[in-house]
Protein backbone atom coordinates (compact mmCIF):
# COMPACT_ATOMS: atom_id res chain seq x y z
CA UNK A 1 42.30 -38.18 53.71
CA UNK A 2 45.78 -39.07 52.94
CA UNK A 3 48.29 -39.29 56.19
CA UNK A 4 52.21 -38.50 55.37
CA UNK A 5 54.84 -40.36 57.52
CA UNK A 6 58.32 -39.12 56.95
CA UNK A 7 61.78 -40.91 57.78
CA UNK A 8 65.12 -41.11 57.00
CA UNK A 9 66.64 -37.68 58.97
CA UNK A 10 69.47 -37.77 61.39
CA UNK A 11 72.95 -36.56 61.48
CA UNK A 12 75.32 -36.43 58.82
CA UNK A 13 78.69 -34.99 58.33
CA UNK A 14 79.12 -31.95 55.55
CA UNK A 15 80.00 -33.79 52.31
CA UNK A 16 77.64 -36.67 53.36
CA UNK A 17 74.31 -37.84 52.00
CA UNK A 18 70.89 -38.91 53.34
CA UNK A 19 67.60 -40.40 51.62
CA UNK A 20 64.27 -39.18 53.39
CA UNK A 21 61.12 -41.08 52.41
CA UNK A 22 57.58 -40.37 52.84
CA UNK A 23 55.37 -43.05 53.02
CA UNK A 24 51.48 -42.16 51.96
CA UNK A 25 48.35 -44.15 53.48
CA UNK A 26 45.44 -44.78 51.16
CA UNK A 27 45.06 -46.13 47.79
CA UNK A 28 44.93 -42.98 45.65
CA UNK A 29 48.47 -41.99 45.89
CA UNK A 30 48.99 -41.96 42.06
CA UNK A 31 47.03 -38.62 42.19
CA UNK A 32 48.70 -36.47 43.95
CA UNK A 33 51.73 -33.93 43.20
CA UNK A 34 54.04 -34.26 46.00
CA UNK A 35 56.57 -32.05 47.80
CA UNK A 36 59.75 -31.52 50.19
CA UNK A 37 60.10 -28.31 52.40
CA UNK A 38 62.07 -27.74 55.01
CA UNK A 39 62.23 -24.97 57.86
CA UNK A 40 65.55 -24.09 59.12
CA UNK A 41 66.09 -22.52 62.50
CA UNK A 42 64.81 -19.08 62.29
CA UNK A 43 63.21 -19.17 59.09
CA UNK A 44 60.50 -19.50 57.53
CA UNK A 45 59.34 -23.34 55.66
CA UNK A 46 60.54 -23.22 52.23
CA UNK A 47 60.00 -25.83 49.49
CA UNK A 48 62.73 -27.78 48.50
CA UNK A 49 61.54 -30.15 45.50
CA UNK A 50 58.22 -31.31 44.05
CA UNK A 51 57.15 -33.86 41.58
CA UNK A 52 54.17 -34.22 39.79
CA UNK A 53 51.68 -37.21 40.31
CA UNK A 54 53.07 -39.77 37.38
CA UNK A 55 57.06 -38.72 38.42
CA UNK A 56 57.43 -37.20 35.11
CA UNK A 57 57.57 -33.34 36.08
CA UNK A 58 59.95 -32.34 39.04
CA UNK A 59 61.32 -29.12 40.39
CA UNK A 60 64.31 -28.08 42.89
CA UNK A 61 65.19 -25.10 44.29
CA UNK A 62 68.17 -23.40 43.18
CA UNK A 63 70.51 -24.43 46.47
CA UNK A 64 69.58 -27.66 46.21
CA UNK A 65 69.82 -28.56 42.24
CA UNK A 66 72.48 -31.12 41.39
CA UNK A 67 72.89 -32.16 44.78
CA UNK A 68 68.93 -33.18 45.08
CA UNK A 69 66.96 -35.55 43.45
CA UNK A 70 63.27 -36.25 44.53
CA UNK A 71 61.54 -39.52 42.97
CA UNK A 72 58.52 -41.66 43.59
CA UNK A 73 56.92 -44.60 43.19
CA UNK A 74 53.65 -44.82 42.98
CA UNK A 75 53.31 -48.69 43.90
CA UNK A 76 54.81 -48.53 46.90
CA UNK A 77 53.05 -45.49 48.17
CA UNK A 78 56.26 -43.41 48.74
CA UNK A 79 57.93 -40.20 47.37
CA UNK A 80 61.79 -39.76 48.24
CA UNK A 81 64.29 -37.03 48.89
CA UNK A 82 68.36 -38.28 48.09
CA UNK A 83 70.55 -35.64 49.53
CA UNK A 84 74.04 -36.05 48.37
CA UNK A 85 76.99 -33.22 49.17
CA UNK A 86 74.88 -32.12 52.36
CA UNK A 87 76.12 -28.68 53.96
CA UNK A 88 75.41 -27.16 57.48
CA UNK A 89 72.54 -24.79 55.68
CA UNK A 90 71.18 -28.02 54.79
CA UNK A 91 69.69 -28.18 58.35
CA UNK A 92 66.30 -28.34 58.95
CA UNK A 93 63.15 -30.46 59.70
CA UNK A 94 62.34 -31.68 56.62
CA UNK A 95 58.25 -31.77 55.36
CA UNK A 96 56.47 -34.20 52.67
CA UNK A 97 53.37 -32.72 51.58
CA UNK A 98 50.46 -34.20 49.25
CA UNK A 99 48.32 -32.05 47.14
CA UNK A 100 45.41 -34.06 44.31
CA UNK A 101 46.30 -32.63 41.28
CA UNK A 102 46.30 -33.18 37.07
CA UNK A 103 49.76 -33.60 36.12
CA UNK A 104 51.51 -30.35 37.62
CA UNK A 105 53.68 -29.62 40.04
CA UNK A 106 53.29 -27.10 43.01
CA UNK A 107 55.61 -25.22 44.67
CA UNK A 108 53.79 -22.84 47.07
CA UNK A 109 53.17 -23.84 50.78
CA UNK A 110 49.68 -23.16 50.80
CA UNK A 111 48.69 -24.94 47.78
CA UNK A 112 49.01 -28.51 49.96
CA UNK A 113 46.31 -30.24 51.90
CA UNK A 114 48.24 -32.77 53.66
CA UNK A 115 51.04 -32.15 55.48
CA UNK A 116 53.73 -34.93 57.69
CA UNK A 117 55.08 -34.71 60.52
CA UNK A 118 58.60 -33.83 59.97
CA UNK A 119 62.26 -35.38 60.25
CA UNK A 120 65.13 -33.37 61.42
CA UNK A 121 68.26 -33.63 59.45
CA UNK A 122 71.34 -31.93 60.97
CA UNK A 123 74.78 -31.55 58.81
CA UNK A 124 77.71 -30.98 61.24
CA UNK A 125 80.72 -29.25 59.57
């Protein structure tokens, strides 16, 4: 059982930045592929990012690359999201997700076990 606990959300200007982190209970973190999604008003949760278990694999959807960067580290338990050049569609609660894997990636909702809790992150324009 692995419990997620996300933080970091608020509200930001456009044009500002934000770090979410996701801190993971138990002592296996190391082997699991992690992810971001977020669920804007009206829609449907989408994946944002996702990193493999050992950091060395990561992927970002297209309206988020270069602005983006998700990173882990495995000692301290915790996978991060660093949101630079934030826009209004940026807004959203934003999800961390754990899934044990080999050394992939995934990118599909339903391919998680574990899911947190959420943070809301709000860019005013």
């Amino acid at each position: 059982q692995v419990q997620l606990v996300e933080s970091g959300g608020g509200l930001v200007q456009a044009g500002g930045s934000l770090r979410l982190s996701c801190a993971a209970s138990g002592r296996t973190f190391s082997s699991y592929a992690m992810g971001w999604f977020r669920r804007a008003p009206g829609k449907e949760r989408e994946v944002v990012a996702a990193i493999s278990r050992g950091g060395g694999r990561t992927y970002y959807t297209d309206s988020v690359k270069g602005r983006f960067t998700i990173s882990r580290d495995n000692a301290k338990n915790t996978v991060y999201l660093q949101m630079n050049s934030l826009n209004p569609e940026d807004t959203a609660v934003y999800y961390c997700a754990a899934v044990k894997s080999g050394t992939i990636y995934y990118i599909e909702l339903k391919a998680y076990d574990y899911w947190g809790q959420g943070t809301q992150v709000t860019v005013s324009s």
